[in-house]
Protein backbone atom coordinates (compact mmCIF):
# COMPACT_ATOMS: atom_id res chain seq x y z
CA UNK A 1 176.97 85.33 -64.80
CA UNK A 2 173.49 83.74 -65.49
CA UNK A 3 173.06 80.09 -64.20
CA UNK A 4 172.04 77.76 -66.51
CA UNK A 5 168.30 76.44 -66.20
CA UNK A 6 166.88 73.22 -67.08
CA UNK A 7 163.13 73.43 -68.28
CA UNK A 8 160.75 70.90 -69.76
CA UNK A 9 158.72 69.03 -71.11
CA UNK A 10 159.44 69.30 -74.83
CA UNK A 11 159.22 65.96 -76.42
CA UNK A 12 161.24 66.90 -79.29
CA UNK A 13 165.57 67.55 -78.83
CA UNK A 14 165.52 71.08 -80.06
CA UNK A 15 168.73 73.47 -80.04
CA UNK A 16 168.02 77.37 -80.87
CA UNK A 17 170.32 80.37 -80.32
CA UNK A 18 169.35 84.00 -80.40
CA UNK A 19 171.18 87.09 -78.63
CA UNK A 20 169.85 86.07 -75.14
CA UNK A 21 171.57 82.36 -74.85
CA UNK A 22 170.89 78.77 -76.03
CA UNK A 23 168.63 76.25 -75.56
CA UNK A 24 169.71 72.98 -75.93
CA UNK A 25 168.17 69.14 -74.75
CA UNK A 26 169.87 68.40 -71.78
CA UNK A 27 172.40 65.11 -72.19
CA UNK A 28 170.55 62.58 -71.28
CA UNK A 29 167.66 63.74 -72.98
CA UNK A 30 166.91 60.12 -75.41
CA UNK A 31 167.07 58.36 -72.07
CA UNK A 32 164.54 60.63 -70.32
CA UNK A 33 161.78 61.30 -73.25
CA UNK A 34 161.43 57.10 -73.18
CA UNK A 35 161.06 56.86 -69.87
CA UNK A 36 158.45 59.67 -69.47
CA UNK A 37 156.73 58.29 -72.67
CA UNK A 38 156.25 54.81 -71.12
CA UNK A 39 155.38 56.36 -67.75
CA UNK A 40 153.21 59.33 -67.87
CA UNK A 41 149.66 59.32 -68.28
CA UNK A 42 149.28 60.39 -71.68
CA UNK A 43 145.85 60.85 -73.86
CA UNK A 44 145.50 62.47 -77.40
CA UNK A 45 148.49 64.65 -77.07
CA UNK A 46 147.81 65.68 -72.77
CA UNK A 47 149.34 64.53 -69.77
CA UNK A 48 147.17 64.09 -66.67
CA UNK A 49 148.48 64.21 -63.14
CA UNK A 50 149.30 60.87 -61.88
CA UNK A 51 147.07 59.03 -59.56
CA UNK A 52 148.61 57.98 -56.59
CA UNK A 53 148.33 56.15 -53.78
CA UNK A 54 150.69 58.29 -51.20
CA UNK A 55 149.42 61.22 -49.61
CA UNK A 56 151.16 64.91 -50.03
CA UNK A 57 153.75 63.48 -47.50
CA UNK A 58 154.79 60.34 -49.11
CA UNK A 59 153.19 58.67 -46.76
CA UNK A 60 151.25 55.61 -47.96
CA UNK A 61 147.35 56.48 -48.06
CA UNK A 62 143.71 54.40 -47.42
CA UNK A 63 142.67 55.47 -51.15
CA UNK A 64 144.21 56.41 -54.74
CA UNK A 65 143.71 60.44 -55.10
CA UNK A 66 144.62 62.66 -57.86
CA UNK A 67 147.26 65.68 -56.69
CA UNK A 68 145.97 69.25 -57.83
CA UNK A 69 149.26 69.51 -59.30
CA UNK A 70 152.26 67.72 -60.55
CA UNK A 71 155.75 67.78 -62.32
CA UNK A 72 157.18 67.01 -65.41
CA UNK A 73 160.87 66.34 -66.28
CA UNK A 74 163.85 68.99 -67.90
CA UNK A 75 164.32 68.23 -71.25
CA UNK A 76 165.76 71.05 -72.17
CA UNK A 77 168.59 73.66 -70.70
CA UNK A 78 168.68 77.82 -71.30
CA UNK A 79 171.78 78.67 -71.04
CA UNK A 80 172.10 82.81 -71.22
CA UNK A 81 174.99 84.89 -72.29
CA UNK A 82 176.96 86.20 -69.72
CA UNK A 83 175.68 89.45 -69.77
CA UNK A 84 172.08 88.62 -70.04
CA UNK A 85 169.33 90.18 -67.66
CA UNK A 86 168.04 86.88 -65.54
CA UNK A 87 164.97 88.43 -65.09
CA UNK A 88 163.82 87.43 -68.56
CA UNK A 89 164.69 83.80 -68.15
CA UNK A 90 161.11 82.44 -67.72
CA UNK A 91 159.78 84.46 -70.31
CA UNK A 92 161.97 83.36 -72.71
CA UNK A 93 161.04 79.45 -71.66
CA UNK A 94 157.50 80.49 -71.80
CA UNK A 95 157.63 81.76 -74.97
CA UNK A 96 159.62 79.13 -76.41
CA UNK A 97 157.22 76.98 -75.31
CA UNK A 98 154.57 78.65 -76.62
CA UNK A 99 156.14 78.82 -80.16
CA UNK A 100 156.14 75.17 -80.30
CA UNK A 101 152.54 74.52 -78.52
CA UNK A 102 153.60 73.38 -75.40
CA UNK A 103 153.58 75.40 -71.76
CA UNK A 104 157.57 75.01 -70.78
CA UNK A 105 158.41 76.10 -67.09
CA UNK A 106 161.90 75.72 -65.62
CA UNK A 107 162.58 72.86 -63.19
CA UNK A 108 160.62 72.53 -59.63
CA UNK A 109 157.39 74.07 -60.84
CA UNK A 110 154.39 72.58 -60.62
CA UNK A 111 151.77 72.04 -63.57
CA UNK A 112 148.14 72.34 -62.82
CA UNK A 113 145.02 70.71 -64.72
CA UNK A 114 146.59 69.28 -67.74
CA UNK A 115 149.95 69.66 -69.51
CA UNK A 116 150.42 69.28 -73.57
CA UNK A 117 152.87 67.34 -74.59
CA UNK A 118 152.23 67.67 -78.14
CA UNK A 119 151.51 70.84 -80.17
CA UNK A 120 148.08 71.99 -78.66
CA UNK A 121 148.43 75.88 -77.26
CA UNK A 122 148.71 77.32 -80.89
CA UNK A 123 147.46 77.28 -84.35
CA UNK A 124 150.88 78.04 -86.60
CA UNK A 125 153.87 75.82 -86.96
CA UNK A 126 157.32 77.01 -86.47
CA UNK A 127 160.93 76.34 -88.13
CA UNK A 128 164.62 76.66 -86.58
CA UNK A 129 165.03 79.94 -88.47
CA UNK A 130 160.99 81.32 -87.72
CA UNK A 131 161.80 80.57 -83.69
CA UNK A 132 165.23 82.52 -83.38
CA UNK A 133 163.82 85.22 -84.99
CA UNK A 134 160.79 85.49 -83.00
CA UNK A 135 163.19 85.13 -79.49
CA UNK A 136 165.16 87.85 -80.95
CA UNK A 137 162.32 89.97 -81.79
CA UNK A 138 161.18 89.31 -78.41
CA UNK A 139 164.41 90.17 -76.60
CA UNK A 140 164.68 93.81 -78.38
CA UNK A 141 161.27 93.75 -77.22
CA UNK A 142 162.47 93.17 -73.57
CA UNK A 143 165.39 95.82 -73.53
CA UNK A 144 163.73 98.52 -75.41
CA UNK A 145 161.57 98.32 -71.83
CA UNK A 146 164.14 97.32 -69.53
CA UNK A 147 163.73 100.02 -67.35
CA UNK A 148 159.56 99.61 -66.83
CA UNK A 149 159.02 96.30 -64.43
CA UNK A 150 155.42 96.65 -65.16
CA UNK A 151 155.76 95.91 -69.16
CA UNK A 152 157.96 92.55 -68.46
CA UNK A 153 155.64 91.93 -65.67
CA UNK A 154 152.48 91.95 -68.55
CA UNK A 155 154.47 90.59 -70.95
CA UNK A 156 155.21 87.01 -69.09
CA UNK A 157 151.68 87.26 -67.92
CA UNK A 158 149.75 87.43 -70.64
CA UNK A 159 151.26 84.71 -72.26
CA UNK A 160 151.46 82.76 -69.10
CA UNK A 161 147.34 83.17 -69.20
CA UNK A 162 147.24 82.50 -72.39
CA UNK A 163 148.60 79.39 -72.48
CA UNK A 164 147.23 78.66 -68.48
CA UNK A 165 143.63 79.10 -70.08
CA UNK A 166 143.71 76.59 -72.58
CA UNK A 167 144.19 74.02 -69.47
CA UNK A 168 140.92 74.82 -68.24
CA UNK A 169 137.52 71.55 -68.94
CA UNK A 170 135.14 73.99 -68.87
CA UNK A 171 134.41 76.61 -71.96
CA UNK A 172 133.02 79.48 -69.63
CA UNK A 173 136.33 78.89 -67.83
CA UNK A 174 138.20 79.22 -71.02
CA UNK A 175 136.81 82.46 -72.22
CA UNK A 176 136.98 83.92 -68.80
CA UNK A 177 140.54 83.45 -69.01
CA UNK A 178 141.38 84.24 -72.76
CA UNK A 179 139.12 87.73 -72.38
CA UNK A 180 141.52 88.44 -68.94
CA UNK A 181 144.92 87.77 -71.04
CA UNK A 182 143.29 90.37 -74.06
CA UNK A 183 143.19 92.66 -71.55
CA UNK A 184 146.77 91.96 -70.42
CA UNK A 185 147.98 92.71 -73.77
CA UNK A 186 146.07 95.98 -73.97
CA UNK A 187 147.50 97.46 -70.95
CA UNK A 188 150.82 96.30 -72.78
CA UNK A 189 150.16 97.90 -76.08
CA UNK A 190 148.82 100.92 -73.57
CA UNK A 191 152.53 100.59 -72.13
CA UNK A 192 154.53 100.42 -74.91
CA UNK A 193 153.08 102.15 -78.18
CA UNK A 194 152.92 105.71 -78.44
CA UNK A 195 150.98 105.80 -81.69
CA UNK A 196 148.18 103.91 -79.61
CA UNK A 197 144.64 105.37 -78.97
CA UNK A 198 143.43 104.16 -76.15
CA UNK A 199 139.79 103.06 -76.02
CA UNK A 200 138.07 103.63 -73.04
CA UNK A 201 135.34 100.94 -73.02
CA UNK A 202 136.09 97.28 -73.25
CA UNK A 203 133.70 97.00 -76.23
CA UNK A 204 136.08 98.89 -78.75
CA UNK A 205 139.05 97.37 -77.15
CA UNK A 206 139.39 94.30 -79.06
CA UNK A 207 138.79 95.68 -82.76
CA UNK A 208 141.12 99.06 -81.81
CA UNK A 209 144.17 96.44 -81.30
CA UNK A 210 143.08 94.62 -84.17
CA UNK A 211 143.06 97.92 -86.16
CA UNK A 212 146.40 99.17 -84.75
CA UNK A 213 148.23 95.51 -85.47
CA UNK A 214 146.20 95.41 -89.11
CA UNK A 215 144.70 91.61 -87.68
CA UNK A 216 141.80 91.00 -89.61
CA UNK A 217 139.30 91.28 -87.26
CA UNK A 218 135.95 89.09 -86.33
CA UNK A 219 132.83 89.85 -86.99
CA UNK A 220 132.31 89.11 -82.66
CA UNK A 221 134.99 92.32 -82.06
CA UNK A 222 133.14 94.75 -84.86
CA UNK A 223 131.08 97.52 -82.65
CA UNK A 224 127.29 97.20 -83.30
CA UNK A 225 124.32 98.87 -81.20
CA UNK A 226 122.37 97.20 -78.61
CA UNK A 227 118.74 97.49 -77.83
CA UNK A 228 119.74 100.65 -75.39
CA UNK A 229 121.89 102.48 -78.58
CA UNK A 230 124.77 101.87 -76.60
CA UNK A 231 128.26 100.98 -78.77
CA UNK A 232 129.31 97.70 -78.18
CA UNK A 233 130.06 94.06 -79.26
CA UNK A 234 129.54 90.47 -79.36
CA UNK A 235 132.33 89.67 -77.21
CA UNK A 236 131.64 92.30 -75.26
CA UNK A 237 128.40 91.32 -74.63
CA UNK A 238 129.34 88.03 -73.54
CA UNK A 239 132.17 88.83 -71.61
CA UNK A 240 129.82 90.87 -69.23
CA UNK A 241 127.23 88.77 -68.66
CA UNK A 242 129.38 86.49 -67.13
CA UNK A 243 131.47 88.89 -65.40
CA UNK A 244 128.61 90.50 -64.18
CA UNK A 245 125.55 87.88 -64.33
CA UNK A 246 127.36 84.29 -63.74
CA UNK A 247 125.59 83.64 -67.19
CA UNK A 248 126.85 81.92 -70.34
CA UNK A 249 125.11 81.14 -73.23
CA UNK A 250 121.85 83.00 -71.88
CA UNK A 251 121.84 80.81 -68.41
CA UNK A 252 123.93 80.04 -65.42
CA UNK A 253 126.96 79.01 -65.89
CA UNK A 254 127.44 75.20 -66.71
CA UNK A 255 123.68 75.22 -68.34
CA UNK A 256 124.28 75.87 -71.75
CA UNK A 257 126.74 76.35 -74.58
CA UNK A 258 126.73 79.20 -76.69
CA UNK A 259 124.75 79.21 -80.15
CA UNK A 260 128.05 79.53 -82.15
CA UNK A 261 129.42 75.77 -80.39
CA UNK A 262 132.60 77.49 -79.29
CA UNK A 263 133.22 79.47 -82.86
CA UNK A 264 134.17 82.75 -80.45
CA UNK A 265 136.01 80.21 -77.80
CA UNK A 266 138.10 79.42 -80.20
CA UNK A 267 138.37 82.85 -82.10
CA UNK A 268 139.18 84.38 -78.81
CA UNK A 269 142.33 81.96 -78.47
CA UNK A 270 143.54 82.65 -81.84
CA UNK A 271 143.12 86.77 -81.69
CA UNK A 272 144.86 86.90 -78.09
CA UNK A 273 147.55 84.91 -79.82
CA UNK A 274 148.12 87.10 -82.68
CA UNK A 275 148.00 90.66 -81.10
CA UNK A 276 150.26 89.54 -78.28
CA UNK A 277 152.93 88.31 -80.82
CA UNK A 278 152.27 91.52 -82.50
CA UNK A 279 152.52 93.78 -79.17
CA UNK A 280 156.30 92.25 -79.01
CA UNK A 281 157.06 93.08 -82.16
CA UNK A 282 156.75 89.84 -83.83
CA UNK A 283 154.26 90.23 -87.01
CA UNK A 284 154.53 88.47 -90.28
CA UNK A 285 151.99 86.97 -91.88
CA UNK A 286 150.21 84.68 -89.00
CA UNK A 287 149.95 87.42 -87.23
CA UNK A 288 147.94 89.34 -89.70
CA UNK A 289 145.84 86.16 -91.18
CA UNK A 290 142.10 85.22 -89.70
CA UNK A 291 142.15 84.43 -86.19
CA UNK A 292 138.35 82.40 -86.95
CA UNK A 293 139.94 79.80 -89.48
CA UNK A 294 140.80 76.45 -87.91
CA UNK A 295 143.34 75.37 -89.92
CA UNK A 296 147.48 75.39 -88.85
CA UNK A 297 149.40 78.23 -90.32
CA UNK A 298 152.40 78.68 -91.05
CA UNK A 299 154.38 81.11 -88.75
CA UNK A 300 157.38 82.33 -91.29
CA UNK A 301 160.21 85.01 -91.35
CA UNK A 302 158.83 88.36 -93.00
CA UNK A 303 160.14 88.34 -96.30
CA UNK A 304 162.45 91.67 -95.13
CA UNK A 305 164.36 89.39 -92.95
C-alpha cells in the first residue's frame, strides 16, 4: 500500500480524483494558507526565501543572509490507490502543479530561487473536469511505459525543467534551460512514438515535433539557410552561440538582450509546454493553438471526451 504524501504550496483547497488516487487539502488547510499568507515574503504572485538572521545551524548569526534555498508548507495530500506504482508519485504532484501554474513538490524538499504562489508557470487555465482528465491521460501515459525507467525518468524531468527554468532572473539563463527541457521531450517522443522520424540535427528538431504534434509552429523553429547554405534555424542559431560562444544577443552573456525583447524567451516557454503535454498524450486544443500569443488559454476536454 502507497503512503499518503503531503505536498504544497497551492494556495487554493483543491480536491481531484483520477485512476491513480486523490488529492485533497490537508485538514487544517484554512488555518495554514493564513498563516503563510501573513508570513511569507510575497511579491506580485512569488515567494522569496526568507531572510534570516540564524545561520544553516540555527545558530544565531553577526548578519541577516538569504538561504540558497527554502521550504514551503503541505497544503495538499496525494493519496494513491492501493495498487498504484509509487514511483509516479512526484510526477503526478509535479504535474498537478504544473496544470495549475505553480511548481508542487512533496513535503521536506527544498525550493530554490523563487517559488509561485499564484498562476505563473503556464499560459492556459484549467477546470475540475480539464485536470482529471489530463492526470488520467497522463497515468495511461505512465503504464503504457511502465516497463522503460528511462521514459518516466524524462518524463518527470522535463517538466521538472520546465517549470525549474522559469525560476531563473536572468533571460540567457531562461532559454538555456527551456532549449535543455525541448530536448528532454524529444528524446521522449524518440522513446515513445513509433511513427516518429527522428531528426538528426538540433535545427529541425523543434519544427519536426511541432509537425508530428500538428502545434502551429514559429516562425524562430521554421528551417532557413545561413550564410554557409547550411539548414538551420533561429532558435537554433541562438541556442549555439551560447552553448558554444557564451554569447547572447550578439555579445557576452549579460551584455545585451535579444532584438525580439524576449518574443522567442517567451515562445520557447509556451512550445516546450505544448509538445510535452502532447508527448503524454494530452492534446486538445491548447495544445495545438500558437505558442507566440500572450494571452491565457483555455485548456478544455477534447470535444470526444
Amino acid at each position: 500500500m502507497v503512503e499518503p504524501i503531503r505536498f504544497g504550496f497551492l494556495n487554493e483547497p483543491l480536491f481531484v480524483t483520477w485512476h491513480y488516487g486523490t488529492i485533497r487539502p490537508v485538514p487544517n488547510f484554512e488555518e495554514i494558507a493564513s498563516c503563510f499568507e501573513q508570513s511569507a515574503g510575497v511579491y506580485k504572485g512569488w515567494v522569496y526565501p526568507p531572510i534570516k538572521a540564524v545561520d544553516a545551524q540555527g545558530a544565531a548569526a553577526k548578519k541577516a543572509w538569504v538561504p540558497a534555498s527554502f521550504s514551503m508548507p503541505s497544503s495538499h495530500i496525494l493519496t494513491p490507490r492501493p495498487d498504484a506504482d509509487p514511483a509516479h508519485s512526484d510526477f503526478f504532484i509535479a504535474l498537478f502543479g504544473f496544470l495549475h501554474g505553480r511548481r508542487l513538490q512533496r513535503e521536506g524538499w527544498q525550493h530554490f530561487y523563487k517559488a509561485p504562489v499564484s498562476r505563473q508557470l503556464c499560459d492556459f487555465v484549467v477546470n475540475k473536469t480539464s485536470t482529471e482528465w489530463a492526470l488520467n491521460q497522463a497515468l495511461t501515459f505512465c503504464e503504457r511505459h511502465s516497463s522503460n525507467k528511462e521514459v518516466l525518468k524524462l518524463a518527470f524531468g522535463a517538466l521538472h525543467w520546465h517549470t525549474f527554468a522559469q525560476l531563473y532572473e536572468h533571460e540567457f539563463e531562461r532559454f538555456d534551460a527551456q532549449y535543455k527541457a525541448l530536448d528532454a521531450c524529444y528524446r521522449l517522443v524518440c522513446l515513445t512514438q513509433d511513427s516518429f522520424t527522428p531528426e538528426r540535427t538540433h535545427a529541425k528538431r523543434a519544427a519536426r515535433l511541432c509537425e508530428h504534434f500538428g502545434v502551429e509552429p514559429p516562425d524562430w523553429v521554421s528551417p532557413s539557410k545561413n550564410q554557409d547554405a547550411q539548414g538551420t534555424c533561429e532558435l537554433a542559431i541562438r541556442r549555439n552561440a551560447l552553448a558554444h560562444e557564451a554569447l547572447y544577443g550578439g555579445q557576452p552573456l549579460g551584455f545585451a538582450h535579444p532584438a525580439d525583447h524576449g518574443a522567442m524567451d517567451l515562445g520557447l516557454k509556451s512550445l516546450v509546454a505544448r509538445i510535452y503535454l502532447s508527448a503524454l498524450g494530452v492534446n486538445n486544443e491548447y495544445t495545438q493553438s500558437s505558442a507566440t500569443t500572450r494571452s491565457v488559454q483555455a485548456f478544455d476536454c477534447p470535444k470526444s471526451f
